[in-house]
PDB file of N, CA and C in Angstrom:
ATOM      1  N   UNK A   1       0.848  -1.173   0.000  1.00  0.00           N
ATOM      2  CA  UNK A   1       0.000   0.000   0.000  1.00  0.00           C
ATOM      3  C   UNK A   1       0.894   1.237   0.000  1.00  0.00           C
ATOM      4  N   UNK A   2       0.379   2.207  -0.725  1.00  0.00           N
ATOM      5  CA  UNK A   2       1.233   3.414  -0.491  1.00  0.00           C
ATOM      6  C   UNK A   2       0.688   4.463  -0.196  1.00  0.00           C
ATOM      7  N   UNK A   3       1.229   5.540   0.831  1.00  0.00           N
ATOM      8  CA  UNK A   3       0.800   6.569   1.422  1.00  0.00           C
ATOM      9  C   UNK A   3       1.188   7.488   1.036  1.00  0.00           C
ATOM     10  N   UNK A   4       0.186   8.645   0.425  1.00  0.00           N
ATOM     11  CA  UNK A   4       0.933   9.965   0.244  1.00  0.00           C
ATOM     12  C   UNK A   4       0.072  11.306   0.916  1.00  0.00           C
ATOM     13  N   UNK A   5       0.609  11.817   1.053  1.00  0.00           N
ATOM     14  CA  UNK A   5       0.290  13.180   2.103  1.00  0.00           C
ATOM     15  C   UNK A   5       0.200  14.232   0.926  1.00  0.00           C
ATOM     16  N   UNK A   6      -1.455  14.649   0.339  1.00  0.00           N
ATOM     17  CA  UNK A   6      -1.328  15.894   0.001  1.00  0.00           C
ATOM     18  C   UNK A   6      -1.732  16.872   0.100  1.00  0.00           C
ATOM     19  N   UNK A   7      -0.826  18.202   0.053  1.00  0.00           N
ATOM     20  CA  UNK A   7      -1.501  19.700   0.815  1.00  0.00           C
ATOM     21  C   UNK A   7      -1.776  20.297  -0.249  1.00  0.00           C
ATOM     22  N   UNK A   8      -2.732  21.370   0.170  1.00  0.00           N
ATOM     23  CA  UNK A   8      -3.458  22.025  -0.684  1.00  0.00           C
ATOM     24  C   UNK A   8      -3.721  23.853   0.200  1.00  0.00           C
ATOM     25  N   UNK A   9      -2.988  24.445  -0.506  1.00  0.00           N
ATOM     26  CA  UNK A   9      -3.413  25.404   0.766  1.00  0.00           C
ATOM     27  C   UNK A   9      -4.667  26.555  -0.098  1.00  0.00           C
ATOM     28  N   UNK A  10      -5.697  26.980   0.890  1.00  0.00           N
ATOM     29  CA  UNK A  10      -6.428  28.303   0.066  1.00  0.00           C
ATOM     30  C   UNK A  10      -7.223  27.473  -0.699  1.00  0.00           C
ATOM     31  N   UNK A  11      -7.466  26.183  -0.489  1.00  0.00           N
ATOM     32  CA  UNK A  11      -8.517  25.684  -1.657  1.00  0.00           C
ATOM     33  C   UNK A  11     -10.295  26.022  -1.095  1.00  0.00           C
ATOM     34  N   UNK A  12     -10.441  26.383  -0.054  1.00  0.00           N
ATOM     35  CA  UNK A  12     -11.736  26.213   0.138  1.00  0.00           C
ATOM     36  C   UNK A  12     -12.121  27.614   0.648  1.00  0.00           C
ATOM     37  N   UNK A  13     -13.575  27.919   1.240  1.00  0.00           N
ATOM     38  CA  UNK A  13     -13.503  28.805   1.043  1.00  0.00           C
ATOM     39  C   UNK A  13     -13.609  29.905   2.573  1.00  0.00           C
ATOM     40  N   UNK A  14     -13.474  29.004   3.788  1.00  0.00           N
ATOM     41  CA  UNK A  14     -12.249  29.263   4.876  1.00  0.00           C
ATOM     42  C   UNK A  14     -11.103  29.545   4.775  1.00  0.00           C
ATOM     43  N   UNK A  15     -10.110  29.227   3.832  1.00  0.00           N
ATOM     44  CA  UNK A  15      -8.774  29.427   3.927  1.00  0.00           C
ATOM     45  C   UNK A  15      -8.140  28.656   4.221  1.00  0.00           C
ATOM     46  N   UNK A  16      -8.434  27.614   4.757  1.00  0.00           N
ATOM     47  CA  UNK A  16      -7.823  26.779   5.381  1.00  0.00           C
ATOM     48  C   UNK A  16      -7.036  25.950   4.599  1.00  0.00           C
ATOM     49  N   UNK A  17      -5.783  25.113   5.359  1.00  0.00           N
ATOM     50  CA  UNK A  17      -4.766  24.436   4.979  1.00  0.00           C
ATOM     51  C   UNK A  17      -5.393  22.708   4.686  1.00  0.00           C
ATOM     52  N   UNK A  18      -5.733  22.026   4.290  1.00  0.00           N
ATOM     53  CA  UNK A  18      -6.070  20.589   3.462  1.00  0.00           C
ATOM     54  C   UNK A  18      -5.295  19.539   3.701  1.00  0.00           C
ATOM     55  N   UNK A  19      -5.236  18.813   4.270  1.00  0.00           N
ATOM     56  CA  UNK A  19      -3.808  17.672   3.936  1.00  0.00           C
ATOM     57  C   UNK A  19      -4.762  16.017   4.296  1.00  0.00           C
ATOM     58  N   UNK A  20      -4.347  15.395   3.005  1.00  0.00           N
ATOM     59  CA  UNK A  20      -5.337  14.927   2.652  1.00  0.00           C
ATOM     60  C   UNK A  20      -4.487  13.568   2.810  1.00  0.00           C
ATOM     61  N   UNK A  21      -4.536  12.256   3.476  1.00  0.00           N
ATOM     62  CA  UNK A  21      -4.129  11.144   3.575  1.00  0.00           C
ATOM     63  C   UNK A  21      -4.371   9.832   2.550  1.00  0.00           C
ATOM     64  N   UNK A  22      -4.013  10.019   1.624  1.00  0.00           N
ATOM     65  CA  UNK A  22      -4.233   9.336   0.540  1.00  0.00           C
ATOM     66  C   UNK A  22      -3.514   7.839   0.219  1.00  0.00           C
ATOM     67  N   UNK A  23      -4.324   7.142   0.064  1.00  0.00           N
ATOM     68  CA  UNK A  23      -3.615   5.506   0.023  1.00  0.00           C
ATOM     69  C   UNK A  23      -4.411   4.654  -1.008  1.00  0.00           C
ATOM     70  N   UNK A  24      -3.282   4.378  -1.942  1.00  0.00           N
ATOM     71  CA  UNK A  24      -3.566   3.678  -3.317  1.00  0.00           C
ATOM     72  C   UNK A  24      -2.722   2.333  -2.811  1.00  0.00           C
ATOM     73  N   UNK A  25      -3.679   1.065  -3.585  1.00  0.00           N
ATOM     74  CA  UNK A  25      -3.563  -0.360  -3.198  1.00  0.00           C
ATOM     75  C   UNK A  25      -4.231  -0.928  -5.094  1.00  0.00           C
ATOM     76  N   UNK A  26      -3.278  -1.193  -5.208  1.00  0.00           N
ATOM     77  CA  UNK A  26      -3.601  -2.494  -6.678  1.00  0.00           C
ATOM     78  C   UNK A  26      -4.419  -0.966  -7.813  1.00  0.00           C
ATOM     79  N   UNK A  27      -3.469   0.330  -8.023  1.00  0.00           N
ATOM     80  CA  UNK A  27      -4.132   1.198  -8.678  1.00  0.00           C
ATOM     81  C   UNK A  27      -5.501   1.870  -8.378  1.00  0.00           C
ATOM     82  N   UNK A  28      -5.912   1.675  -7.271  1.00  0.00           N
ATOM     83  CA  UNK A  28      -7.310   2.531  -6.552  1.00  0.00           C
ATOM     84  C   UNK A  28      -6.849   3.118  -5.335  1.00  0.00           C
ATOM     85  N   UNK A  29      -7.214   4.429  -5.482  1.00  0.00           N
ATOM     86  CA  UNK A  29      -6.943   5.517  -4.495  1.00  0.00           C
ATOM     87  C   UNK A  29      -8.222   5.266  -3.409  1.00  0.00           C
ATOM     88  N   UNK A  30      -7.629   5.615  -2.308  1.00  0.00           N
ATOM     89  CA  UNK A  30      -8.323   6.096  -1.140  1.00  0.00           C
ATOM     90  C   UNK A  30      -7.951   7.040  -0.814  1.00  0.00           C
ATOM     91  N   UNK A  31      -8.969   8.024   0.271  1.00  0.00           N
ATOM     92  CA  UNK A  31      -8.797   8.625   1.288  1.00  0.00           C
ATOM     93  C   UNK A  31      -8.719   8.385   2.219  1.00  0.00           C
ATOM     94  N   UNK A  32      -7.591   8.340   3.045  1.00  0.00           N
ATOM     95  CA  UNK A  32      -8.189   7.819   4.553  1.00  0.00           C
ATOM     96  C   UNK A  32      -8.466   8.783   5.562  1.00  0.00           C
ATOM     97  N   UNK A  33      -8.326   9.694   5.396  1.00  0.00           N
ATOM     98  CA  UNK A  33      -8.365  11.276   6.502  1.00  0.00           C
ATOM     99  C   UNK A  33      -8.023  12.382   5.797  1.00  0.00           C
ATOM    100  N   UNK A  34      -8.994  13.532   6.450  1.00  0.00           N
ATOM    101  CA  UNK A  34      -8.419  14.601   6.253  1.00  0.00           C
ATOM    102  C   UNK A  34      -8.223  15.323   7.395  1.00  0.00           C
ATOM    103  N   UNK A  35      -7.045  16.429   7.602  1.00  0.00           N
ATOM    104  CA  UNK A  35      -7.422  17.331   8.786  1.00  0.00           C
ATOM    105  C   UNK A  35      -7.386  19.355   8.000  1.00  0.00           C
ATOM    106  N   UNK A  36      -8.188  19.360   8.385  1.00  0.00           N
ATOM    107  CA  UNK A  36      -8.357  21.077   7.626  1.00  0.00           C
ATOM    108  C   UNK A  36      -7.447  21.706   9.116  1.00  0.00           C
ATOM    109  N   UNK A  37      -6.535  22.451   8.702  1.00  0.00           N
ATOM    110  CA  UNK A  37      -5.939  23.389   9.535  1.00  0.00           C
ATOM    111  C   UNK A  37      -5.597  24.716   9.284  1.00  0.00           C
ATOM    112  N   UNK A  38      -6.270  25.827  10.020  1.00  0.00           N
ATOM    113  CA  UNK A  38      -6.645  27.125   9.946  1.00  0.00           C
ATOM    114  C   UNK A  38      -5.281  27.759  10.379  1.00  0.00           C
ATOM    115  N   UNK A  39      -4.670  28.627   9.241  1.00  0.00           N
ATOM    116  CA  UNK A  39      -3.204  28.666   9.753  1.00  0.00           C
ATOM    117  C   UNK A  39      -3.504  29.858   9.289  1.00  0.00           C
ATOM    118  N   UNK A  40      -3.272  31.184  10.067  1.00  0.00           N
ATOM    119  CA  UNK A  40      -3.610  32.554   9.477  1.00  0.00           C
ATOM    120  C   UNK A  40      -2.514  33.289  10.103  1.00  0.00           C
ATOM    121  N   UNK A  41      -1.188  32.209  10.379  1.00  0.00           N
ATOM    122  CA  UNK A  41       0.239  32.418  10.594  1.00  0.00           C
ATOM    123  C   UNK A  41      -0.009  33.558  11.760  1.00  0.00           C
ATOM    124  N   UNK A  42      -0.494  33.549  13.058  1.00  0.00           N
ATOM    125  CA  UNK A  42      -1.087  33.808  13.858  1.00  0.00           C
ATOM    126  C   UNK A  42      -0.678  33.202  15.233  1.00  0.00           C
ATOM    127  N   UNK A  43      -0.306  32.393  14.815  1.00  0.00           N
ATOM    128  CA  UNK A  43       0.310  30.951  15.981  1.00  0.00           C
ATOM    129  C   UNK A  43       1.642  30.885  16.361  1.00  0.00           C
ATOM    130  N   UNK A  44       1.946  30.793  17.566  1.00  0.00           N
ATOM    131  CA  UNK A  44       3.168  30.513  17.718  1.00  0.00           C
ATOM    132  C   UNK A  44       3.961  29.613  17.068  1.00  0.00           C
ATOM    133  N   UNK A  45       5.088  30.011  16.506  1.00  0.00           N
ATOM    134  CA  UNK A  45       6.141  28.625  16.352  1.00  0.00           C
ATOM    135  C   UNK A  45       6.051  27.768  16.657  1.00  0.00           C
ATOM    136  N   UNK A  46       5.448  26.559  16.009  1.00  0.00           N
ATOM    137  CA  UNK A  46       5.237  25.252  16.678  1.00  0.00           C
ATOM    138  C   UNK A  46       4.028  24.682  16.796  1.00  0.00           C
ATOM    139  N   UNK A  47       2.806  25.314  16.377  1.00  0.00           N
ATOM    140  CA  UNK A  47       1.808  24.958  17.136  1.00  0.00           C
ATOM    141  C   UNK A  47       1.499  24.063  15.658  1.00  0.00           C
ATOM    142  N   UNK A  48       1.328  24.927  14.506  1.00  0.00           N
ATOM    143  CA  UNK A  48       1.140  24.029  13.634  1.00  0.00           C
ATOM    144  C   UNK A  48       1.656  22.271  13.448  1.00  0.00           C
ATOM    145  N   UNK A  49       2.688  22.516  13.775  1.00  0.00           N
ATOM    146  CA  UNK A  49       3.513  21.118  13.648  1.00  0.00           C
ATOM    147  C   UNK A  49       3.199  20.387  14.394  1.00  0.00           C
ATOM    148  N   UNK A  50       3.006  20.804  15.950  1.00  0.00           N
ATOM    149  CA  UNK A  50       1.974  19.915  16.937  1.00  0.00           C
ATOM    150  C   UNK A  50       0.878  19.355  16.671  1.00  0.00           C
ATOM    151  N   UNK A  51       0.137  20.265  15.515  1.00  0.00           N
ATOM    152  CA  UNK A  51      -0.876  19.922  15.367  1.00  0.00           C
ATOM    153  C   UNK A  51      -0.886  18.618  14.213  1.00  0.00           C
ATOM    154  N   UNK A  52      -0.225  18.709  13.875  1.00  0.00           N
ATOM    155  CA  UNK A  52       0.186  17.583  12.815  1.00  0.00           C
ATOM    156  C   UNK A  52       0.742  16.593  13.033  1.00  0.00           C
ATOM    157  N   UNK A  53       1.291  16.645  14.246  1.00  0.00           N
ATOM    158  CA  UNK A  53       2.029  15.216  15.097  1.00  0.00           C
ATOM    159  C   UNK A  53       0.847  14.516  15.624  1.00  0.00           C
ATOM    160  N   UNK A  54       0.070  15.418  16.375  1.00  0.00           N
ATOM    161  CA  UNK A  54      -1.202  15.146  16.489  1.00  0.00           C
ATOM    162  C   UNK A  54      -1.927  14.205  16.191  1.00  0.00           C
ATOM    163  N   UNK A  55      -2.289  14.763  14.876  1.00  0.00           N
ATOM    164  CA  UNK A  55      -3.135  13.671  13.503  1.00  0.00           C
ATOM    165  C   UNK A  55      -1.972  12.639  13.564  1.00  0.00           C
ATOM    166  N   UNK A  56      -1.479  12.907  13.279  1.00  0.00           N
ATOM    167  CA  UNK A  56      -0.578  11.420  12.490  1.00  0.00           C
ATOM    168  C   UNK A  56      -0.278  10.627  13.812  1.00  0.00           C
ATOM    169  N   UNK A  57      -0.418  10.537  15.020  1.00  0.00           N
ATOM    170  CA  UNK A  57      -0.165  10.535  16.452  1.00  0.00           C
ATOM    171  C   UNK A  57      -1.425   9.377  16.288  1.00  0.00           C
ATOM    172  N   UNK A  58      -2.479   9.870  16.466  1.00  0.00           N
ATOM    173  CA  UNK A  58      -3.820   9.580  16.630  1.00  0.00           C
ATOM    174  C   UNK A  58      -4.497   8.215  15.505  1.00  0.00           C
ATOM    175  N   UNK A  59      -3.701   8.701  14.471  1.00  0.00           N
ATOM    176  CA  UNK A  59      -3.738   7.296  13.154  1.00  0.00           C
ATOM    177  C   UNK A  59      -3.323   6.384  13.162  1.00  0.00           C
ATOM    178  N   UNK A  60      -1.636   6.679  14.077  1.00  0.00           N
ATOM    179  CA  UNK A  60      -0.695   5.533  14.541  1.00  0.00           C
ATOM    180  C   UNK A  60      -1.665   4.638  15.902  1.00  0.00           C
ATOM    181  N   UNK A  61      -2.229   5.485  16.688  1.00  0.00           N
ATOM    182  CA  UNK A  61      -2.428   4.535  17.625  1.00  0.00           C
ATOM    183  C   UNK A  61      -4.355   3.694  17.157  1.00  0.00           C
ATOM    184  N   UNK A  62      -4.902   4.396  16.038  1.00  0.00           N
ATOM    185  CA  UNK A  62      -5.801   3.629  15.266  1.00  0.00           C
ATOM    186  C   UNK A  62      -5.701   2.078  14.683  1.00  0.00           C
ATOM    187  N   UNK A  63      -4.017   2.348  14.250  1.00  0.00           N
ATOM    188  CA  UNK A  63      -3.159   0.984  13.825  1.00  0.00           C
ATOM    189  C   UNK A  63      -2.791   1.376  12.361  1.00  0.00           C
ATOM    190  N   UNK A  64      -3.003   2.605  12.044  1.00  0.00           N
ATOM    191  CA  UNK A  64      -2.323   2.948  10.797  1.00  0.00           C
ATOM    192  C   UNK A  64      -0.538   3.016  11.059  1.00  0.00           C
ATOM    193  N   UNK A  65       0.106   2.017  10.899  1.00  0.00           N
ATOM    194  CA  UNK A  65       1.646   2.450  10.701  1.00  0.00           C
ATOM    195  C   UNK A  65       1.864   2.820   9.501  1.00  0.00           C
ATOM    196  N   UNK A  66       2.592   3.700   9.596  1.00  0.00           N
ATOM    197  CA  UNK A  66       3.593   4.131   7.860  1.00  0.00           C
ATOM    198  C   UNK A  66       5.099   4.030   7.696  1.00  0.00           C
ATOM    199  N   UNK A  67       5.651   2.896   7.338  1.00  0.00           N
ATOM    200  CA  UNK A  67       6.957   2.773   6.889  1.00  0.00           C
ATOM    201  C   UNK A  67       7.663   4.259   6.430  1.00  0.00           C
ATOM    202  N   UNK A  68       7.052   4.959   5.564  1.00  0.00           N
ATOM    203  CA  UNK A  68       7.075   6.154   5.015  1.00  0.00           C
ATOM    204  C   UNK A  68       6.511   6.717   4.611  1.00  0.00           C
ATOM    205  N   UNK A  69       6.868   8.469   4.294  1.00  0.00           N
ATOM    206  CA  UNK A  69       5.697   9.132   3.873  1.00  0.00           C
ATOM    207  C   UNK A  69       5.720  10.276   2.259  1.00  0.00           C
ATOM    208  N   UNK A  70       4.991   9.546   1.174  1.00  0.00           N
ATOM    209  CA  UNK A  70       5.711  10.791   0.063  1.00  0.00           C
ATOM    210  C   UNK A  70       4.897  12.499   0.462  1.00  0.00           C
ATOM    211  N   UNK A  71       5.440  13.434   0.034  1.00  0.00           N
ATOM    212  CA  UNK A  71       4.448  14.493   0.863  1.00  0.00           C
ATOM    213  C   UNK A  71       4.839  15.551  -0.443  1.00  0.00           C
ATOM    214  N   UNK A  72       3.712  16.680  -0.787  1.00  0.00           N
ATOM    215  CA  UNK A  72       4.173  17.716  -1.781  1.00  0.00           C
ATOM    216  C   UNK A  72       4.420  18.904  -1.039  1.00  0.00           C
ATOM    217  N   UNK A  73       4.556  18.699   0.242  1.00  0.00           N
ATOM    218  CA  UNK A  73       5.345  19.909   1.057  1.00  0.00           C
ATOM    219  C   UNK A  73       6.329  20.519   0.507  1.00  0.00           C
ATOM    220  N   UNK A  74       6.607  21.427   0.142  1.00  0.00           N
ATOM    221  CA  UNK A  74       7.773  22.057  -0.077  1.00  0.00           C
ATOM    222  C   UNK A  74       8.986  21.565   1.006  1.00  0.00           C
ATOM    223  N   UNK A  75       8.993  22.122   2.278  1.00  0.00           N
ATOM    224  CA  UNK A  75       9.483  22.183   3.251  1.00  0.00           C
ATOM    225  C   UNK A  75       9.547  21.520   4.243  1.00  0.00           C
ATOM    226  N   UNK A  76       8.261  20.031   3.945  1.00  0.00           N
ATOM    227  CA  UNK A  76       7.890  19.114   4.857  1.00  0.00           C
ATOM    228  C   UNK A  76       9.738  17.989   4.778  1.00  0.00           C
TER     229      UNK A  76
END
């Protein structure tokens, strides 16, 4: 199975940040989660990223493990 992480920022019509947990098996995509995160760069250093350890925190102990992760983060 493969996991890819993709962001989308400004797509909706909150503003909000998108990151979309995507997992393709035998050429069919899934979704498995999304988390919308309201980033109006407002936040302390850090909080975002917490918030994202978070999610992915919360999936792991669901029983989602990920060997690895492809991501279109720039900076991720």
């Amino acid at each position: 199975m493969l996991i890819i992480i993709i962001f989308k920022d400004n797509t909706n019509n909150f503003r909000m940040e998108l990151y979309n947990l995507h997992a393709e098996m035998n050429g069919t995509g899934f979704s498995l989660a999304y988390l919308f995160l309201e980033n109006n760069r407002r936040y302390e250093k850090g909080i975002c990223t917490m918030i994202i350890q978070s999610f992915f925190t919360k999936l792991r102990n669901m029983g989602l493990y990920l060997e690895f992760i492809f991501t279109d983060k720039d900076f991720a």
